[in-house]
N, C-alpha and C. Protein backbone atom coordinates (compact mmCIF):
# COMPACT_ATOMS: atom_id res chain seq x y z
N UNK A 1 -21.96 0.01 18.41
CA UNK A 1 -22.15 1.24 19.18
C UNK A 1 -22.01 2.43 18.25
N UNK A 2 -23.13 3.59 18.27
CA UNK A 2 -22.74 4.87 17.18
C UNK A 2 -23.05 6.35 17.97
N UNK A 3 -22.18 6.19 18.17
CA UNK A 3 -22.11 7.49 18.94
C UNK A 3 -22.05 8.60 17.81
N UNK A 4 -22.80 9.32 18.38
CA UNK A 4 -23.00 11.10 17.80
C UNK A 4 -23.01 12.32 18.41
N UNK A 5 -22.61 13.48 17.88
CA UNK A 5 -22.49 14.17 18.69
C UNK A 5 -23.68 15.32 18.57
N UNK A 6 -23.86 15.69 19.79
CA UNK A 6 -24.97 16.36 20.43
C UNK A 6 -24.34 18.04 20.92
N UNK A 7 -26.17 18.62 20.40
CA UNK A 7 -25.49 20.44 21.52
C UNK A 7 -25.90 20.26 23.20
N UNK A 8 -24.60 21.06 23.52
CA UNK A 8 -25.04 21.60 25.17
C UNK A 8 -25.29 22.90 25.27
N UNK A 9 -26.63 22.80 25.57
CA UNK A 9 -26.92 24.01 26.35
C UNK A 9 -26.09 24.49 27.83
N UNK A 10 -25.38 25.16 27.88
CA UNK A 10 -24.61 25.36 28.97
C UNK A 10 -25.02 27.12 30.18
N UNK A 11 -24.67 27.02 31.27
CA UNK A 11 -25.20 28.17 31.92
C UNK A 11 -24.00 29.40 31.60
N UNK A 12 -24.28 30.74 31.81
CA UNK A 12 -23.76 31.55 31.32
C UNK A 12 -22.28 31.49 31.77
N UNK A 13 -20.91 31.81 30.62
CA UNK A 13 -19.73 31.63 31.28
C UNK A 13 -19.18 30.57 31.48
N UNK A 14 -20.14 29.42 31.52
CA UNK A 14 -19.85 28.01 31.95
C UNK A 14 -19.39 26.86 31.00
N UNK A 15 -18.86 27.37 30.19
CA UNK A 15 -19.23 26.00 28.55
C UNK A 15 -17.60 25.03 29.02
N UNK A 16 -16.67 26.05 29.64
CA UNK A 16 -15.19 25.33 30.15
C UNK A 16 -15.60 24.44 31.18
N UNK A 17 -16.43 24.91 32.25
CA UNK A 17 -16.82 24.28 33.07
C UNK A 17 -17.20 22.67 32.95
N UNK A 18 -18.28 23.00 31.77
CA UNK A 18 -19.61 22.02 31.65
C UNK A 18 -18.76 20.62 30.93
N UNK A 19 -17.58 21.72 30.00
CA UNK A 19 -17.13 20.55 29.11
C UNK A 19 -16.05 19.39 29.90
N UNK A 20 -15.13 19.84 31.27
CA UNK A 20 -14.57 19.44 32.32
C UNK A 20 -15.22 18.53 32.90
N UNK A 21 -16.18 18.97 33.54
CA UNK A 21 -17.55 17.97 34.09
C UNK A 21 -17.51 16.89 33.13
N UNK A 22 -17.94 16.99 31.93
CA UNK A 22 -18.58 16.07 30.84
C UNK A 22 -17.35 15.09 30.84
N UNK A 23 -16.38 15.81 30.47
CA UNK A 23 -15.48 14.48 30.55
C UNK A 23 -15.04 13.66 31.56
N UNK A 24 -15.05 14.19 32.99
CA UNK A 24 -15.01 13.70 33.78
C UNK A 24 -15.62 12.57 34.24
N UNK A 25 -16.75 12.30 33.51
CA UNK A 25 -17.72 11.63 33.56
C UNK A 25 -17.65 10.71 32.89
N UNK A 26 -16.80 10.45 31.79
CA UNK A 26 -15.71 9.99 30.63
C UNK A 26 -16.97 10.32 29.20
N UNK A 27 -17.21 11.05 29.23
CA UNK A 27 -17.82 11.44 27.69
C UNK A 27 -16.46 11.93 27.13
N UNK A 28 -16.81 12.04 25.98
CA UNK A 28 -15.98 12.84 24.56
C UNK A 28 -16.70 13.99 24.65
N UNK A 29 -16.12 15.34 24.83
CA UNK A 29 -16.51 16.65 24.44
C UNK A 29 -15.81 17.28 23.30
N UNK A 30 -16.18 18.66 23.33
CA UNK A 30 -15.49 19.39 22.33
C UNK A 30 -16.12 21.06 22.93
N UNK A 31 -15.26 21.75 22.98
CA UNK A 31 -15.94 23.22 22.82
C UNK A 31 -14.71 23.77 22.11
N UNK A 32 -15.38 24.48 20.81
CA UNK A 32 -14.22 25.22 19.63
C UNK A 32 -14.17 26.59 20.61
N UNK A 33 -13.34 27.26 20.26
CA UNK A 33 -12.26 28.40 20.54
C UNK A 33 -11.93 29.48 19.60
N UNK A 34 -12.11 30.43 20.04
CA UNK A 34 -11.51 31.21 18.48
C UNK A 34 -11.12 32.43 19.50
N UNK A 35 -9.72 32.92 19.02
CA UNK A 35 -8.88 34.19 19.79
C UNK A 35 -9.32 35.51 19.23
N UNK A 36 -9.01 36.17 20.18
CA UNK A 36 -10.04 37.79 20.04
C UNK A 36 -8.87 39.00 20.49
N UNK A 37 -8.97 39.88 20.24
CA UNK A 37 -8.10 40.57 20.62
C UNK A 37 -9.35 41.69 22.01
N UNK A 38 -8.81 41.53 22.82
CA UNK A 38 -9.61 42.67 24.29
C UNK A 38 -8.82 43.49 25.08
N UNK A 39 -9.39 45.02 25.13
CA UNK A 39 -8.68 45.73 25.84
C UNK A 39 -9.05 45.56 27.43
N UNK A 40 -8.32 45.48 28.30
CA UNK A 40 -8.49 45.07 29.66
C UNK A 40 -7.09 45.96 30.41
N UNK A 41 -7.74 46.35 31.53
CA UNK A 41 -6.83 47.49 32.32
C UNK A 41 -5.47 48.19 31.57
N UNK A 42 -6.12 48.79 30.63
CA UNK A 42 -5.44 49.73 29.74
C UNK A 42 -4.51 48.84 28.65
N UNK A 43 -4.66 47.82 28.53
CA UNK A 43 -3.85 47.25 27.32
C UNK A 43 -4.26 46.32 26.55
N UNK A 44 -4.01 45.75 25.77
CA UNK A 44 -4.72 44.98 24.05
C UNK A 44 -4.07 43.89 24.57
N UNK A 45 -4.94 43.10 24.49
CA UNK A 45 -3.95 41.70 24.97
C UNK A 45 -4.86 40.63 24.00
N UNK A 46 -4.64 39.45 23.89
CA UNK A 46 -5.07 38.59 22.51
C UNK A 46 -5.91 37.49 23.83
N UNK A 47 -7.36 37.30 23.70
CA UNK A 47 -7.59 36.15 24.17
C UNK A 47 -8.52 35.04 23.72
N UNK A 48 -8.26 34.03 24.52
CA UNK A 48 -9.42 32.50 23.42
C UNK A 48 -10.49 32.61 24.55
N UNK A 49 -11.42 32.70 23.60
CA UNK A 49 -13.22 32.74 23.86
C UNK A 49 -13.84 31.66 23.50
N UNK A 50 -14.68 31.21 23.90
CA UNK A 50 -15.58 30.11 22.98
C UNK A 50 -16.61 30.42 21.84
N UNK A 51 -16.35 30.00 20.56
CA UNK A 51 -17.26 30.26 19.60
C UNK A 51 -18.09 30.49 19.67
N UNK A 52 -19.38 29.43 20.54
CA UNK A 52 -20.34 29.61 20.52
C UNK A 52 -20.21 30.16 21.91
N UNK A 53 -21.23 31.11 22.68
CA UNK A 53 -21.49 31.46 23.85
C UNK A 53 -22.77 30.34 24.17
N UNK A 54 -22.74 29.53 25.08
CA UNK A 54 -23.38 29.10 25.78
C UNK A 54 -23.82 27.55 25.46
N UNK A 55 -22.53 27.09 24.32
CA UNK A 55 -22.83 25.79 23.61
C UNK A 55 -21.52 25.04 23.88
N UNK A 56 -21.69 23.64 24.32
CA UNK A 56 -20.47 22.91 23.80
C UNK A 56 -21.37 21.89 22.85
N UNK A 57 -20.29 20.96 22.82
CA UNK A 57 -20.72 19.41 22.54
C UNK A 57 -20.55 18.34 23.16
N UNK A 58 -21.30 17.29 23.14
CA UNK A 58 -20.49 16.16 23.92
C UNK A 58 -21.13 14.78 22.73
N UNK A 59 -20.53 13.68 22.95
CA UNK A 59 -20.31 12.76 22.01
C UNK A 59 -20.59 11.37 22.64
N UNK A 60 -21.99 10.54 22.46
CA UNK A 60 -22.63 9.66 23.17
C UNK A 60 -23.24 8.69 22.18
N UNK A 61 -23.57 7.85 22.67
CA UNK A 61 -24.45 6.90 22.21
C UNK A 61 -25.75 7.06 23.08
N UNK A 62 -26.74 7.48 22.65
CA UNK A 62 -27.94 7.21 23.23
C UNK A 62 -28.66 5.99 23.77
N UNK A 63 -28.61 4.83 23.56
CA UNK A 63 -28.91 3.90 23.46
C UNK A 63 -28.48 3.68 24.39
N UNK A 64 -26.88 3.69 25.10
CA UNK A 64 -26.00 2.82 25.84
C UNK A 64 -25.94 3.99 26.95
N UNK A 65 -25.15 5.40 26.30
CA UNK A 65 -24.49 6.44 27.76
C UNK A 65 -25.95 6.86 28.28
N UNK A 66 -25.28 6.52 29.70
CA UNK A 66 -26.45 7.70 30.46
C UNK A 66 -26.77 9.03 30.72
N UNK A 67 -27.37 9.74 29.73
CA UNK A 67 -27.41 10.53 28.86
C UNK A 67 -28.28 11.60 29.88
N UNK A 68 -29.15 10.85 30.56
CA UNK A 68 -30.06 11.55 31.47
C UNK A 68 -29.38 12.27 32.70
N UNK A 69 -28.47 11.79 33.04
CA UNK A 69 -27.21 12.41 34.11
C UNK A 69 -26.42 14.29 33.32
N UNK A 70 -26.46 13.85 32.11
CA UNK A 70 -26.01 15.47 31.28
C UNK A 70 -26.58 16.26 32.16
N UNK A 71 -27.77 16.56 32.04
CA UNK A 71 -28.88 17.65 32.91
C UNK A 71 -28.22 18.38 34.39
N UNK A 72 -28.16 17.49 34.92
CA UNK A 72 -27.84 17.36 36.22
C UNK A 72 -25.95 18.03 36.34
N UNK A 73 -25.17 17.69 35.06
CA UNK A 73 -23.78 17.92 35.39
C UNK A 73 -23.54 19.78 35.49
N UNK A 74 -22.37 19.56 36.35
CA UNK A 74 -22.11 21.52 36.64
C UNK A 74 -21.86 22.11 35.56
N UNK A 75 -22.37 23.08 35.34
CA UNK A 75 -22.10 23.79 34.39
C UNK A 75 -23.25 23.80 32.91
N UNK A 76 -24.11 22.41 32.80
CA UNK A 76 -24.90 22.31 32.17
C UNK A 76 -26.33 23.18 32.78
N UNK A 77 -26.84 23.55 31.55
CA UNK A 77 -28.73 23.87 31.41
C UNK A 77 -29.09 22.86 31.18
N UNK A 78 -29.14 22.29 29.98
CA UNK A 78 -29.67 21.19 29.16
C UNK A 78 -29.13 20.82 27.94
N UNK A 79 -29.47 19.50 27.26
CA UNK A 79 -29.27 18.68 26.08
C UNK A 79 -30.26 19.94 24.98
N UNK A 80 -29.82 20.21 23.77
CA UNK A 80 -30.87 20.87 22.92
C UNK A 80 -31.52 19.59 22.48
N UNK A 81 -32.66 20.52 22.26
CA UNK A 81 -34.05 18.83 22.04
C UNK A 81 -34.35 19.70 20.82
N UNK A 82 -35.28 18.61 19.98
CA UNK A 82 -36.12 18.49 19.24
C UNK A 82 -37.02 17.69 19.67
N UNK A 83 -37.97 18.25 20.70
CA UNK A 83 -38.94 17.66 21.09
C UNK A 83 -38.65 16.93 22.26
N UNK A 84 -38.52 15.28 22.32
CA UNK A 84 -37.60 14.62 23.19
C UNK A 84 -36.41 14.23 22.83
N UNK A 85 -36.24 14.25 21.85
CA UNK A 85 -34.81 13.45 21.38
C UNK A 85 -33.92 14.78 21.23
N UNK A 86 -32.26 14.35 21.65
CA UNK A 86 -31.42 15.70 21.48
C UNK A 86 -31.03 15.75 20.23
N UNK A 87 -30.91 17.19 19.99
CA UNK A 87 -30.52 17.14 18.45
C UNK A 87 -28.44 16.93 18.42
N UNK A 88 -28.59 15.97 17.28
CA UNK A 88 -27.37 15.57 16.59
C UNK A 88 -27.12 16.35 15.99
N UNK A 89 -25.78 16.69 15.97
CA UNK A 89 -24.70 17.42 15.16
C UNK A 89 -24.16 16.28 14.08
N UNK A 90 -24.11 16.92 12.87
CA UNK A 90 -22.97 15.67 11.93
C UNK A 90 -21.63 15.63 11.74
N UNK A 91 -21.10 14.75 12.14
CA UNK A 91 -20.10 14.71 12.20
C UNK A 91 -18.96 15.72 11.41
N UNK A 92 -19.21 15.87 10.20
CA UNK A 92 -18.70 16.62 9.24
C UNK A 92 -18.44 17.90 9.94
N UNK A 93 -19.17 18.33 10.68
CA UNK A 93 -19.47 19.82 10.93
C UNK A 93 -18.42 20.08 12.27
N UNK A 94 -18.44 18.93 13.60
CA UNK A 94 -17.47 19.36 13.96
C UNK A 94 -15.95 18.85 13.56
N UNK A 95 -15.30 18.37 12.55
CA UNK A 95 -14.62 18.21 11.32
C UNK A 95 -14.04 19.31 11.04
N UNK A 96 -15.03 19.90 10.72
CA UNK A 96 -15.01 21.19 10.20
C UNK A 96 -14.87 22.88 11.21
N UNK A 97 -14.93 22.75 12.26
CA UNK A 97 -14.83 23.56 13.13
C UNK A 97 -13.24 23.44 13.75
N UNK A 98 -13.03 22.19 14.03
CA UNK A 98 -11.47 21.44 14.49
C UNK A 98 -10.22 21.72 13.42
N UNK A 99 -10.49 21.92 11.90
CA UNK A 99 -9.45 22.31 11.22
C UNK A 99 -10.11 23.69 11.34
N UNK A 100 -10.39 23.96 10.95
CA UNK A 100 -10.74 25.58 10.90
C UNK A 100 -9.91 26.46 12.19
N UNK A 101 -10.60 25.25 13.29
CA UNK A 101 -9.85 26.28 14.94
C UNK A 101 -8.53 26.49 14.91
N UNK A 102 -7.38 25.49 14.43
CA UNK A 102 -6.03 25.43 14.12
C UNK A 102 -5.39 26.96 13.57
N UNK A 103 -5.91 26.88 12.77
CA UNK A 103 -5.67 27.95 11.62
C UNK A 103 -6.21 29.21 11.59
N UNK A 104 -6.82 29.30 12.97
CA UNK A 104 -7.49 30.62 12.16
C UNK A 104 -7.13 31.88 12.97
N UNK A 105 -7.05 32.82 12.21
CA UNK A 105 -6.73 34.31 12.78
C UNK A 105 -7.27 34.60 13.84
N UNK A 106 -6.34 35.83 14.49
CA UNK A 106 -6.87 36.09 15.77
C UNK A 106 -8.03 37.54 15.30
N UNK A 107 -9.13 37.31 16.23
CA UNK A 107 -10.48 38.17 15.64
C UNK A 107 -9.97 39.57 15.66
N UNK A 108 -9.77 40.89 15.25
CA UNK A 108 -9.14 42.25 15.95
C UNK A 108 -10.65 42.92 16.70
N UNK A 109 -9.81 43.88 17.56
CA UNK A 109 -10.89 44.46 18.28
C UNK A 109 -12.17 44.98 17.84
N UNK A 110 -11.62 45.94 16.29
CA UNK A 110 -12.58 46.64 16.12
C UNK A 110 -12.38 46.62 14.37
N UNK A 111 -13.37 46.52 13.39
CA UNK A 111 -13.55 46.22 11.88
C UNK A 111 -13.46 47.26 11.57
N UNK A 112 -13.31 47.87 10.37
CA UNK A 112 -12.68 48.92 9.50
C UNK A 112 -14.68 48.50 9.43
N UNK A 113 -14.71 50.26 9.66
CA UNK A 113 -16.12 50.98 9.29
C UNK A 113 -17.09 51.18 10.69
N UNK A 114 -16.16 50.45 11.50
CA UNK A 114 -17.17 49.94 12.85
C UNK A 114 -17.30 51.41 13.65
N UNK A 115 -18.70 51.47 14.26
CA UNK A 115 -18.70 52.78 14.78
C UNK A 115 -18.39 52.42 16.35
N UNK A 116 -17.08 53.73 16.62
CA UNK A 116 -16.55 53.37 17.82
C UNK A 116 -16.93 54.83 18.57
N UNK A 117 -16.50 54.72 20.00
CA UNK A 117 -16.63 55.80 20.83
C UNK A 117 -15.52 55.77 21.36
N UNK A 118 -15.10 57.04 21.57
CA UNK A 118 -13.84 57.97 22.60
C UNK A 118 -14.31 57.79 24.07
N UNK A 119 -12.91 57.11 24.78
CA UNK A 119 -13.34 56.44 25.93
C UNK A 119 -12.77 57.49 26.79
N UNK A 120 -11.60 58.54 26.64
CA UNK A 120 -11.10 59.22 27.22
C UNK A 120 -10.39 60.58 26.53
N UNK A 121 -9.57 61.45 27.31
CA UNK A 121 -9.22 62.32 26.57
C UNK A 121 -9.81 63.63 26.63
N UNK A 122 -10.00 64.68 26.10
CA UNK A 122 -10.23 65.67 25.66
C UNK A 122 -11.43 65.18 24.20
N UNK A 123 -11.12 64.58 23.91
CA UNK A 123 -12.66 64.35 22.66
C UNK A 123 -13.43 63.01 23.32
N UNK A 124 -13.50 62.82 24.46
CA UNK A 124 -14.34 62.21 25.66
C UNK A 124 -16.07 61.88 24.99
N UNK A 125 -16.42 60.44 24.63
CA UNK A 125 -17.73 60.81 24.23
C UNK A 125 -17.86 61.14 23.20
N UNK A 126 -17.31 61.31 21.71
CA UNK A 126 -17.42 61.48 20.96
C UNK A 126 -17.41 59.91 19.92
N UNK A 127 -17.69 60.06 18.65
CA UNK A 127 -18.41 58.84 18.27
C UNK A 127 -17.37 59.16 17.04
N UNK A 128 -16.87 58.23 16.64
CA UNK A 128 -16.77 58.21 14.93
C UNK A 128 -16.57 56.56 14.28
N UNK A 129 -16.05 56.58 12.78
CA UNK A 129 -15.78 55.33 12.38
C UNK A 129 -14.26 54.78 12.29
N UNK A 130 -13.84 53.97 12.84
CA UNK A 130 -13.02 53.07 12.60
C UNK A 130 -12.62 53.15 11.36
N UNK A 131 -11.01 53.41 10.87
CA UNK A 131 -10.73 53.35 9.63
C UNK A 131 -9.80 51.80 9.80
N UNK A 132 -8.51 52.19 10.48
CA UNK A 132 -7.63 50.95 10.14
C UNK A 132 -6.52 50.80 11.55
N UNK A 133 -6.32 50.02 11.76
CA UNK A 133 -5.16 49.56 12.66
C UNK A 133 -3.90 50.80 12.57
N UNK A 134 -3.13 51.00 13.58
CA UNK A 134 -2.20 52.35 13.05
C UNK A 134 -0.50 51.71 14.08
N UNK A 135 -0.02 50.63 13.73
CA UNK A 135 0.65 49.90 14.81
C UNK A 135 -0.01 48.80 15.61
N UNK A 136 0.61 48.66 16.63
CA UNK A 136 0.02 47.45 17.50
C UNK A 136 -0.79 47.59 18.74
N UNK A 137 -0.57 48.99 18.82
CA UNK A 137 -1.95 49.76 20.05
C UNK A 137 -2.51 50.92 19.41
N UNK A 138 -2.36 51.51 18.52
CA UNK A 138 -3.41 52.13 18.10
C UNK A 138 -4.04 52.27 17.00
N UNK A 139 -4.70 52.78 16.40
CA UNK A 139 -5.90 52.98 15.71
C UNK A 139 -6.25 54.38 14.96
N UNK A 140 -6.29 54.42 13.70
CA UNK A 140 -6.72 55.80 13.02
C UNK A 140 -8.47 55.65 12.69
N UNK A 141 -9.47 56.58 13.20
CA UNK A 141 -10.52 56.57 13.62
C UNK A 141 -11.03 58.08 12.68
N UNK A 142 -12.44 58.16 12.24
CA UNK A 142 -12.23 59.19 11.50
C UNK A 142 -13.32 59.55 12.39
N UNK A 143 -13.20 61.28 12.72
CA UNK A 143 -14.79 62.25 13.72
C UNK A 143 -14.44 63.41 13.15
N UNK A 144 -15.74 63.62 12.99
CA UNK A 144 -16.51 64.98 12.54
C UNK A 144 -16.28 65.71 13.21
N UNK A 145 -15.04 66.74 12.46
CA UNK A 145 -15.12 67.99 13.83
C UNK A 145 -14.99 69.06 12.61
N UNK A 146 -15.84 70.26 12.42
CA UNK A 146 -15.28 71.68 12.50
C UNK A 146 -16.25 71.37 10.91
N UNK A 147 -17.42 70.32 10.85
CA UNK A 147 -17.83 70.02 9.66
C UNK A 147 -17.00 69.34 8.34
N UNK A 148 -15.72 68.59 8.89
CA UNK A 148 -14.89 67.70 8.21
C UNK A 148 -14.82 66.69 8.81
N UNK A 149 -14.49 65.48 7.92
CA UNK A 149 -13.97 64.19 8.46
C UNK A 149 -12.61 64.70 8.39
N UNK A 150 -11.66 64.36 10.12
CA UNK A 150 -10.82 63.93 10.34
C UNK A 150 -10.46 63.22 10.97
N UNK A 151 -9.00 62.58 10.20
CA UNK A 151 -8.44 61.14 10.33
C UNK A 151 -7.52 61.77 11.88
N UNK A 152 -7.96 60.65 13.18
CA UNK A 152 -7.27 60.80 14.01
C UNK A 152 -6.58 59.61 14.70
N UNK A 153 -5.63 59.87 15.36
CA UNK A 153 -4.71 58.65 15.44
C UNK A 153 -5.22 58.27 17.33
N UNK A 154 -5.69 57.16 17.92
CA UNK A 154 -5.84 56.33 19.18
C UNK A 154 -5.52 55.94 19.80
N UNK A 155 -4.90 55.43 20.82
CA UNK A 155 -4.44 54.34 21.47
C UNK A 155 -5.73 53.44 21.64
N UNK A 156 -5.62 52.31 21.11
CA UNK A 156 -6.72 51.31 21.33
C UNK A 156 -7.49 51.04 22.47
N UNK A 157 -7.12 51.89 23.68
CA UNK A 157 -7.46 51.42 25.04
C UNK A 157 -8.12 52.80 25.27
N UNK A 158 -8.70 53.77 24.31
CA UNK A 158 -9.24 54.85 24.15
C UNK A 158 -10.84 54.54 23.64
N UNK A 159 -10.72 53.59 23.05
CA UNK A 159 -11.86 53.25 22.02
C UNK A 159 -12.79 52.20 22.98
N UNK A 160 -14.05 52.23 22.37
CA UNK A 160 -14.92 51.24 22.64
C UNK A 160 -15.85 51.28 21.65
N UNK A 161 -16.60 49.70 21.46
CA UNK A 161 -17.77 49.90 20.68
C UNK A 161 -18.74 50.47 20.87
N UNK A 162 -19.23 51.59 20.04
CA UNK A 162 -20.02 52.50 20.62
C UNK A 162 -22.04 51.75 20.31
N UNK A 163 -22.65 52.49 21.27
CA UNK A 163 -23.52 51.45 22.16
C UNK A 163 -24.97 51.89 21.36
């Protein structure tokens, strides 16, 4: 028996879903994870997202699992094809995603250079760049005022990526 593992196309939001289903069904899944930092009703809070948006995996033998039932499970779109056959993942790769997920940093909101927007305040609507983290809720942000760059200090729940 050689089981390999395969992409899921999954419906939007749904990859927790799809991957629940899948096992339920007794497949082997996998959907990697990686933590993000998001501002939500005024505060920075750290959360786990799925890597890919709209992908898991699941882990079959073609030959043997009934593979044609995937389609049909909640939370699934479809098997990714190459044509008719689903495309295989190599092993190595999710290997490689599984140590990586362990270990790895949490993503921050916003990258040094990133152009952000003023969500509130008195400088309401105004645009500048992201310099650096300034504590654990806010942020030093640099805007053009008076024909100078100045460095101004945020509360992170001020900012958004500007659009």
């Amino acid at each position: 028996m050689t089981q390999h593992w395969y992409v899921v196309h999954t419906k939007p939001r749904q990859e927790a879903v799809a991957l629940e289903q899948l096992q339920r069904q007794g497949f082997a899944g996998y959907l990697p994870m990686m933590k993000v930092e998001r501002a939500r009703r005024g505060k920075v809070a750290t959360a786990t997202e799925p890597l890919f948006n709209r992908y898991c995996f699941v882990q079959l033998d073609l030959d043997r699992d009934p593979w044609g039932t995937i389609r049909s499970t909640r939370g699934v779109s479809t098997l990714v094809r190459f044509g008719s056959t689903p495309a295989a993942v190599p092993p190595q790769f999710i290997e490689a995603l599984r140590s990586r997920e362990a270990d790895q940093p949490v993503k921050p909101l916003f990258q040094p250079g990133e152009v952000v927007m003023v969500t509130e305040g008195p400088l309401k609507g105004l645009e500048g760049l992201y310099h650096c983290p300034d504590g654990a809720h806010r942020a030093l942000v640099f805007l053009e005022m008076l024909g100078k760059m100045q460095r101004i200090r945020f509360d992170l729940t001020q900012l958004k990526q500007a659009d």
